[in-house]
PDB file of N, CA and C in Angstrom:
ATOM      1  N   UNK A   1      32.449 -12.538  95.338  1.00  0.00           N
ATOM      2  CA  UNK A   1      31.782 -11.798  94.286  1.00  0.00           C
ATOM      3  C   UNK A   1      31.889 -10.313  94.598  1.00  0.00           C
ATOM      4  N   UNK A   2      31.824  -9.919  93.718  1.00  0.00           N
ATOM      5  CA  UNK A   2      32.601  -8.257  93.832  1.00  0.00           C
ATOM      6  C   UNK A   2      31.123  -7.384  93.600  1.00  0.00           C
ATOM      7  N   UNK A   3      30.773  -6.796  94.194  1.00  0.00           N
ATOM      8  CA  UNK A   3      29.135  -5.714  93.933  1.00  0.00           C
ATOM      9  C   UNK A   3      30.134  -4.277  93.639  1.00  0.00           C
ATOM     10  N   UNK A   4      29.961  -4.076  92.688  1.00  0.00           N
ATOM     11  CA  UNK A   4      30.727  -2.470  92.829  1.00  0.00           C
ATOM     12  C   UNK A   4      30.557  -2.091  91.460  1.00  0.00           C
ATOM     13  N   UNK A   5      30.354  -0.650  91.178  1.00  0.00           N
ATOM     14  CA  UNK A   5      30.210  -0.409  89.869  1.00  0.00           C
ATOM     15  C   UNK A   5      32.158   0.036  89.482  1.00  0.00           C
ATOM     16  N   UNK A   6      32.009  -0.056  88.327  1.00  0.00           N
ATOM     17  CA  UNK A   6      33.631  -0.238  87.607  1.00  0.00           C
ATOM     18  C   UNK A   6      34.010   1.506  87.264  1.00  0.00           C
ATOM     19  N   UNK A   7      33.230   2.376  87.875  1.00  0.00           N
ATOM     20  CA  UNK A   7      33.998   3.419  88.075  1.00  0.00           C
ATOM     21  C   UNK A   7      34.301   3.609  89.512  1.00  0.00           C
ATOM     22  N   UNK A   8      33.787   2.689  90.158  1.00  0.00           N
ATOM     23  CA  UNK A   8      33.789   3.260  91.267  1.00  0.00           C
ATOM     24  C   UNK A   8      35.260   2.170  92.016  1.00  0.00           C
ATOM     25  N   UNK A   9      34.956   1.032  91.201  1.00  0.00           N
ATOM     26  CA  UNK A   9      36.230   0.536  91.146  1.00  0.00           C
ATOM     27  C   UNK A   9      37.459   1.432  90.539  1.00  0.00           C
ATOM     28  N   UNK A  10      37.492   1.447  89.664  1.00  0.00           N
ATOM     29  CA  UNK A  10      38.245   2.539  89.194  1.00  0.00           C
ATOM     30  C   UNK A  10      38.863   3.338  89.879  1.00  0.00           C
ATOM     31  N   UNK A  11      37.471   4.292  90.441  1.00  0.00           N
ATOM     32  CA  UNK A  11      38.517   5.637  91.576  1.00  0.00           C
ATOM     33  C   UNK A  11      39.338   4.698  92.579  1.00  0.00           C
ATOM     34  N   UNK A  12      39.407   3.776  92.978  1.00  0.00           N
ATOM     35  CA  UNK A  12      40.150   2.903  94.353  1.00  0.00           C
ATOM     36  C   UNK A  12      41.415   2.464  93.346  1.00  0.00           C
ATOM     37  N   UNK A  13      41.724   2.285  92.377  1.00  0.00           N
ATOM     38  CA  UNK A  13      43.070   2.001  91.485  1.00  0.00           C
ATOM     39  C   UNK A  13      43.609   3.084  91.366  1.00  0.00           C
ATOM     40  N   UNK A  14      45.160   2.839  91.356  1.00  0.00           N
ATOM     41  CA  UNK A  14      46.288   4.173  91.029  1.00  0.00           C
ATOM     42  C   UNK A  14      46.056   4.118  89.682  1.00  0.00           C
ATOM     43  N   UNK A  15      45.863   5.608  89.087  1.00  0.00           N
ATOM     44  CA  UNK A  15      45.373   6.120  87.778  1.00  0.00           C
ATOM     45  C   UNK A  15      46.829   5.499  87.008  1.00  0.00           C
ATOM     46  N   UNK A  16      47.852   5.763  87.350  1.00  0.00           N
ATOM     47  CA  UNK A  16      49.569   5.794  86.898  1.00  0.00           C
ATOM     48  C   UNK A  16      49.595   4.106  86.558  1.00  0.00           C
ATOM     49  N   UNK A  17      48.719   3.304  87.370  1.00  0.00           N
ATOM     50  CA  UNK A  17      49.187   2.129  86.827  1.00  0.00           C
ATOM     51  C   UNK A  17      48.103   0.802  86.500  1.00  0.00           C
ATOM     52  N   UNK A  18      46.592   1.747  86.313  1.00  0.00           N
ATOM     53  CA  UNK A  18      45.363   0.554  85.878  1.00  0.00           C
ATOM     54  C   UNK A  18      44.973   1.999  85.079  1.00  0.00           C
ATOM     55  N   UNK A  19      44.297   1.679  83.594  1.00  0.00           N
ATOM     56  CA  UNK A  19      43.825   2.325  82.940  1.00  0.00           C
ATOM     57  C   UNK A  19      42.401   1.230  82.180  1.00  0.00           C
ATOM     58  N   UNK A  20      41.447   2.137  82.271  1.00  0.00           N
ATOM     59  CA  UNK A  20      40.174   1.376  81.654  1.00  0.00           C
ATOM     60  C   UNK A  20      39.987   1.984  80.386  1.00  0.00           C
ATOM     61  N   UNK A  21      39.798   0.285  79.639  1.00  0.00           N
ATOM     62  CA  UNK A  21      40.280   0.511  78.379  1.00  0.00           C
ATOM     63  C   UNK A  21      38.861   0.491  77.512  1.00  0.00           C
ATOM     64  N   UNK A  22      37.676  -0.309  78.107  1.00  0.00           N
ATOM     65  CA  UNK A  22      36.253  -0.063  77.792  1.00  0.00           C
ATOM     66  C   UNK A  22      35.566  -0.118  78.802  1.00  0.00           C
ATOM     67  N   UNK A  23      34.592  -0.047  78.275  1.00  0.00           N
ATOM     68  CA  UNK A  23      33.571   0.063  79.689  1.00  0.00           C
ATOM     69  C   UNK A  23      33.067  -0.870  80.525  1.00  0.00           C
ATOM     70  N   UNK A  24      33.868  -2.070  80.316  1.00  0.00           N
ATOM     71  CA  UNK A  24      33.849  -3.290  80.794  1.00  0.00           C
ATOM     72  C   UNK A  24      35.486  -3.652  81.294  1.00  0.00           C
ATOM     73  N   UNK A  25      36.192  -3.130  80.815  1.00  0.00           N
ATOM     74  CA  UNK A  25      37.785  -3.692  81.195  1.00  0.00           C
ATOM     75  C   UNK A  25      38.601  -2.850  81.902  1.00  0.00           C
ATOM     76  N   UNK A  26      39.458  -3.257  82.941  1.00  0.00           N
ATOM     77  CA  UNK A  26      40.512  -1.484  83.249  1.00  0.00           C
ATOM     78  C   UNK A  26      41.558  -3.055  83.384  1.00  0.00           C
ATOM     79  N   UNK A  27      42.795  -2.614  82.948  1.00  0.00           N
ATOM     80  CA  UNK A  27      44.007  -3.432  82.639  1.00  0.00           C
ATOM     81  C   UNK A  27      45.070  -2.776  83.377  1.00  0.00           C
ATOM     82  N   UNK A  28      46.200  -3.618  83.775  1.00  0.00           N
ATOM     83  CA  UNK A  28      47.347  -3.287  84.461  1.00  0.00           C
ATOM     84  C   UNK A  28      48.030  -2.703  83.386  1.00  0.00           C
ATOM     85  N   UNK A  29      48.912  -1.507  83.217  1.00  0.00           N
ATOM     86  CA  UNK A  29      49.618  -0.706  82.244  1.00  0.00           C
ATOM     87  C   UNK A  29      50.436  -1.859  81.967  1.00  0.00           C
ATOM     88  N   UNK A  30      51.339  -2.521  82.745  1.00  0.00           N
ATOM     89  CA  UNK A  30      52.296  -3.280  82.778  1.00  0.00           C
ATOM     90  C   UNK A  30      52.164  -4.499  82.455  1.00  0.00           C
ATOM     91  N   UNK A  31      51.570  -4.872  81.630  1.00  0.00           N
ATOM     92  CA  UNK A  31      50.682  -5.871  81.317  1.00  0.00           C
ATOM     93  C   UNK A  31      50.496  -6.058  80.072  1.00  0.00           C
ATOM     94  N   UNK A  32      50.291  -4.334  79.389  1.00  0.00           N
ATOM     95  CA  UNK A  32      49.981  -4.331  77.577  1.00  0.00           C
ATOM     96  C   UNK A  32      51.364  -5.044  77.126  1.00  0.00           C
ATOM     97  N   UNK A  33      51.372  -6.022  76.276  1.00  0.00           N
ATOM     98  CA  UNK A  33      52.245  -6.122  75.129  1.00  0.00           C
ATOM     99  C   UNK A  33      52.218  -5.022  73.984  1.00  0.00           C
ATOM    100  N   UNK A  34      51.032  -4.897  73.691  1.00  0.00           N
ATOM    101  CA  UNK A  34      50.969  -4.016  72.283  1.00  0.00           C
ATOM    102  C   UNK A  34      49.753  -3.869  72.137  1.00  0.00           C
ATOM    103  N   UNK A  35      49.496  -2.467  71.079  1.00  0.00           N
ATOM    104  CA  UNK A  35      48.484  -2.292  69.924  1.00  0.00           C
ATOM    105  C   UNK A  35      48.292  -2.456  69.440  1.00  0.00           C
ATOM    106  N   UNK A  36      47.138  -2.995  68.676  1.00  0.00           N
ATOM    107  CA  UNK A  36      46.732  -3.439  67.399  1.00  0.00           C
ATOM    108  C   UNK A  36      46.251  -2.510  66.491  1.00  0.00           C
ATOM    109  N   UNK A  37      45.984  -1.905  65.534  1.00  0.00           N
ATOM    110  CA  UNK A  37      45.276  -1.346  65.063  1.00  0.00           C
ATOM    111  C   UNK A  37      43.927  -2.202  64.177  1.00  0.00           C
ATOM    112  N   UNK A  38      43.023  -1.706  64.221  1.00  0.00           N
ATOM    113  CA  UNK A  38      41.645  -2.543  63.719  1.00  0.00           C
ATOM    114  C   UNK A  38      41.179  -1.763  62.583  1.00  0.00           C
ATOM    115  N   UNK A  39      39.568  -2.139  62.705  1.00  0.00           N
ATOM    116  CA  UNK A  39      39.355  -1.758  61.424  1.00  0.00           C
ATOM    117  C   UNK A  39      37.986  -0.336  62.101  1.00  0.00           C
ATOM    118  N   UNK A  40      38.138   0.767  61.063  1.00  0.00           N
ATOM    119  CA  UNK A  40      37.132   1.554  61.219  1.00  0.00           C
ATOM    120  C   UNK A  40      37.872   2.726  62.613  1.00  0.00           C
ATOM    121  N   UNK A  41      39.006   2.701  62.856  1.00  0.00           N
ATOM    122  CA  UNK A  41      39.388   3.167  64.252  1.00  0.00           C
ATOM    123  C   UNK A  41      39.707   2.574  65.030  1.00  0.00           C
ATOM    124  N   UNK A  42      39.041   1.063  65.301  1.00  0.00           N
ATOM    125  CA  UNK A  42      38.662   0.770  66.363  1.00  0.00           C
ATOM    126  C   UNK A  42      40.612   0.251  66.552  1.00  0.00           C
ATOM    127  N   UNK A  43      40.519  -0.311  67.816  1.00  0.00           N
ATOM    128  CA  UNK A  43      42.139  -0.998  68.188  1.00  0.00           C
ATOM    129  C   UNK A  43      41.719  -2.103  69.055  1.00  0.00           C
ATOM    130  N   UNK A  44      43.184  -3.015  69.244  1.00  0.00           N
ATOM    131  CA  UNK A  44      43.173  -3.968  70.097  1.00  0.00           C
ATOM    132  C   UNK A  44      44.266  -3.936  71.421  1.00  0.00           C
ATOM    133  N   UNK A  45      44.096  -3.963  72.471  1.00  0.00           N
ATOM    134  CA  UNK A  45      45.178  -3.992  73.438  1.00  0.00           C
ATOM    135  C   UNK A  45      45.566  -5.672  73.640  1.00  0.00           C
ATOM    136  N   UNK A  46      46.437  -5.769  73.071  1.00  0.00           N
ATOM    137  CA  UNK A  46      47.091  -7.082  73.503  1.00  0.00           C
ATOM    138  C   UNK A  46      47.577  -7.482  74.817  1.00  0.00           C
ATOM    139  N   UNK A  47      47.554  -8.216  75.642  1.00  0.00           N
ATOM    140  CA  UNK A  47      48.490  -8.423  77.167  1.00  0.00           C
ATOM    141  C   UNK A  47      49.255  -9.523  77.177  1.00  0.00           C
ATOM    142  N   UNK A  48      49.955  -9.461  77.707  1.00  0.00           N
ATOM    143  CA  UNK A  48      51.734 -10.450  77.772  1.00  0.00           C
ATOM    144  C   UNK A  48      50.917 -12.032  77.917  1.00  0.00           C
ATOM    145  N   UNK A  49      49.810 -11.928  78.867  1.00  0.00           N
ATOM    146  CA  UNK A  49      48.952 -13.411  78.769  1.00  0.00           C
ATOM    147  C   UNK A  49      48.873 -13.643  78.012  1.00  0.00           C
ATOM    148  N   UNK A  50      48.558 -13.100  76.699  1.00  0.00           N
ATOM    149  CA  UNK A  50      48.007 -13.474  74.922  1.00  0.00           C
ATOM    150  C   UNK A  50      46.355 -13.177  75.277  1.00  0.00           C
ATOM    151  N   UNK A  51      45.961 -12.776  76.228  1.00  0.00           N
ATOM    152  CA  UNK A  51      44.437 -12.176  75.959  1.00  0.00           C
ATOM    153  C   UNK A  51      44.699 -10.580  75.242  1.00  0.00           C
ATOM    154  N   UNK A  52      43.135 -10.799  74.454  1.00  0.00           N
ATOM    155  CA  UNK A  52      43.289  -9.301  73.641  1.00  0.00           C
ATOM    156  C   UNK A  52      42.028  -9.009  73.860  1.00  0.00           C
ATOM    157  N   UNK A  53      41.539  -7.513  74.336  1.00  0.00           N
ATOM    158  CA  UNK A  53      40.543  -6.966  74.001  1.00  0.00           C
ATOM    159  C   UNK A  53      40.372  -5.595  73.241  1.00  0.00           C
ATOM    160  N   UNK A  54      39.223  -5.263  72.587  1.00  0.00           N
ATOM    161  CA  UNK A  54      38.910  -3.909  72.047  1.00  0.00           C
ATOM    162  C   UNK A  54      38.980  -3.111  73.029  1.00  0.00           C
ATOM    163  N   UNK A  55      39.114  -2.012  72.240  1.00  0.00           N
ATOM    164  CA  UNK A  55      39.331  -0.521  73.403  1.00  0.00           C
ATOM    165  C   UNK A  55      38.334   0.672  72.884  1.00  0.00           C
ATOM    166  N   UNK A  56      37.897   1.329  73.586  1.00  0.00           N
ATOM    167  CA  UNK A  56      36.641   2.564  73.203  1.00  0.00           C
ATOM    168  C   UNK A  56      37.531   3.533  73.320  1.00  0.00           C
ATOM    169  N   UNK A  57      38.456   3.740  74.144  1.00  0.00           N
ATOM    170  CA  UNK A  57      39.855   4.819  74.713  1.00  0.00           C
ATOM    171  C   UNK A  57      40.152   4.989  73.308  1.00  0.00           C
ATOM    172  N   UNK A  58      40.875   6.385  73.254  1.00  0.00           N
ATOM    173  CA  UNK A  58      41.846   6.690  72.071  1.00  0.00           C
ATOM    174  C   UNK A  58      43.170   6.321  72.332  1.00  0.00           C
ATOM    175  N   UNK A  59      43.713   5.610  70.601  1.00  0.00           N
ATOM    176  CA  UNK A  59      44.758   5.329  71.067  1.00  0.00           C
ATOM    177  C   UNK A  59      45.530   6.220  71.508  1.00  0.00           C
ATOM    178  N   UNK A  60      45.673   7.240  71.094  1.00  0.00           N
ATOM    179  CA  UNK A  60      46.712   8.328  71.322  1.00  0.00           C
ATOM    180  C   UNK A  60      46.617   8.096  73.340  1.00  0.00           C
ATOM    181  N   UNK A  61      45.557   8.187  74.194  1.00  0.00           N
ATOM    182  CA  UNK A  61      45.790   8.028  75.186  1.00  0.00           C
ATOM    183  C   UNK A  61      46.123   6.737  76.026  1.00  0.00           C
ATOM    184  N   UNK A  62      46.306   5.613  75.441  1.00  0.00           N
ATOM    185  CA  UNK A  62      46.704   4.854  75.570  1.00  0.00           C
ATOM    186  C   UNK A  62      48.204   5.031  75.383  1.00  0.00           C
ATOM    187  N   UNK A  63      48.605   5.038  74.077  1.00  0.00           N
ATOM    188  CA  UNK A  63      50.190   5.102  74.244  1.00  0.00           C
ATOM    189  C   UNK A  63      50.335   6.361  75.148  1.00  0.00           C
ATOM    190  N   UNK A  64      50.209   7.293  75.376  1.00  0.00           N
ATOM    191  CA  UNK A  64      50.954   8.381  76.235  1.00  0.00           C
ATOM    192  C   UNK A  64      50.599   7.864  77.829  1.00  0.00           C
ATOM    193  N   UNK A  65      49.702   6.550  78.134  1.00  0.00           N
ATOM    194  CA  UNK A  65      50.141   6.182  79.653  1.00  0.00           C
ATOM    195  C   UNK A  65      51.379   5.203  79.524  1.00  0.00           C
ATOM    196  N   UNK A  66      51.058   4.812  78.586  1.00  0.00           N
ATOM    197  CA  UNK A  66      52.638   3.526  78.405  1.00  0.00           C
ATOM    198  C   UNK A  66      54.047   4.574  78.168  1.00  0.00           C
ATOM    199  N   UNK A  67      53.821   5.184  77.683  1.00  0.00           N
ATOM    200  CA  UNK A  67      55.023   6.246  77.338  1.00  0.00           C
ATOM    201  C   UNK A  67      55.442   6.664  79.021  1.00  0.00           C
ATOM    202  N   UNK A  68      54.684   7.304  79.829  1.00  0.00           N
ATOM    203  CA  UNK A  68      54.570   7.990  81.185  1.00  0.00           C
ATOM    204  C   UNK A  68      55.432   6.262  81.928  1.00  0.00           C
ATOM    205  N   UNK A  69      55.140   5.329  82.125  1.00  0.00           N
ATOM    206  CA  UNK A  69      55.023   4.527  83.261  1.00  0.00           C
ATOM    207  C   UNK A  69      56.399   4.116  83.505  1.00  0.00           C
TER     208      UNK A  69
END
């Protein structure tokens, strides 16, 4: 069982290749299949598993880490 708060997890991940996508999730870059776009703003990050979650992140910063990697 993991005790740690998820920023603090966070700082211990390479920024270049885990990005947190809500305030509950940080995902392997290499991992997204795709974007979804939703409704109201909101988006979906798809992953090659076929799990999908919402994102609080803008997309715009989302694609410019996938663009970078």
């Amino acid at each position: 069982l993991l005790r740690e708060t998820m920023s603090s997890l966070e700082s211990h991940l390479p920024p270049r290749q885990f990005l947190r996508i809500s305030r509950s999730v940080i995902v392997n870059i290499d991992q997204i299949q795709e974007l979804q776009p939703m409704f109201k703003g909101e988006n979906l990050v798809v992953l090659k598993n076929g799990k999908s979650y919402p994102t609080t992140r803008a997309i715009r910063e989302i694609q410019q880490k996938l663009e970078f990697r």
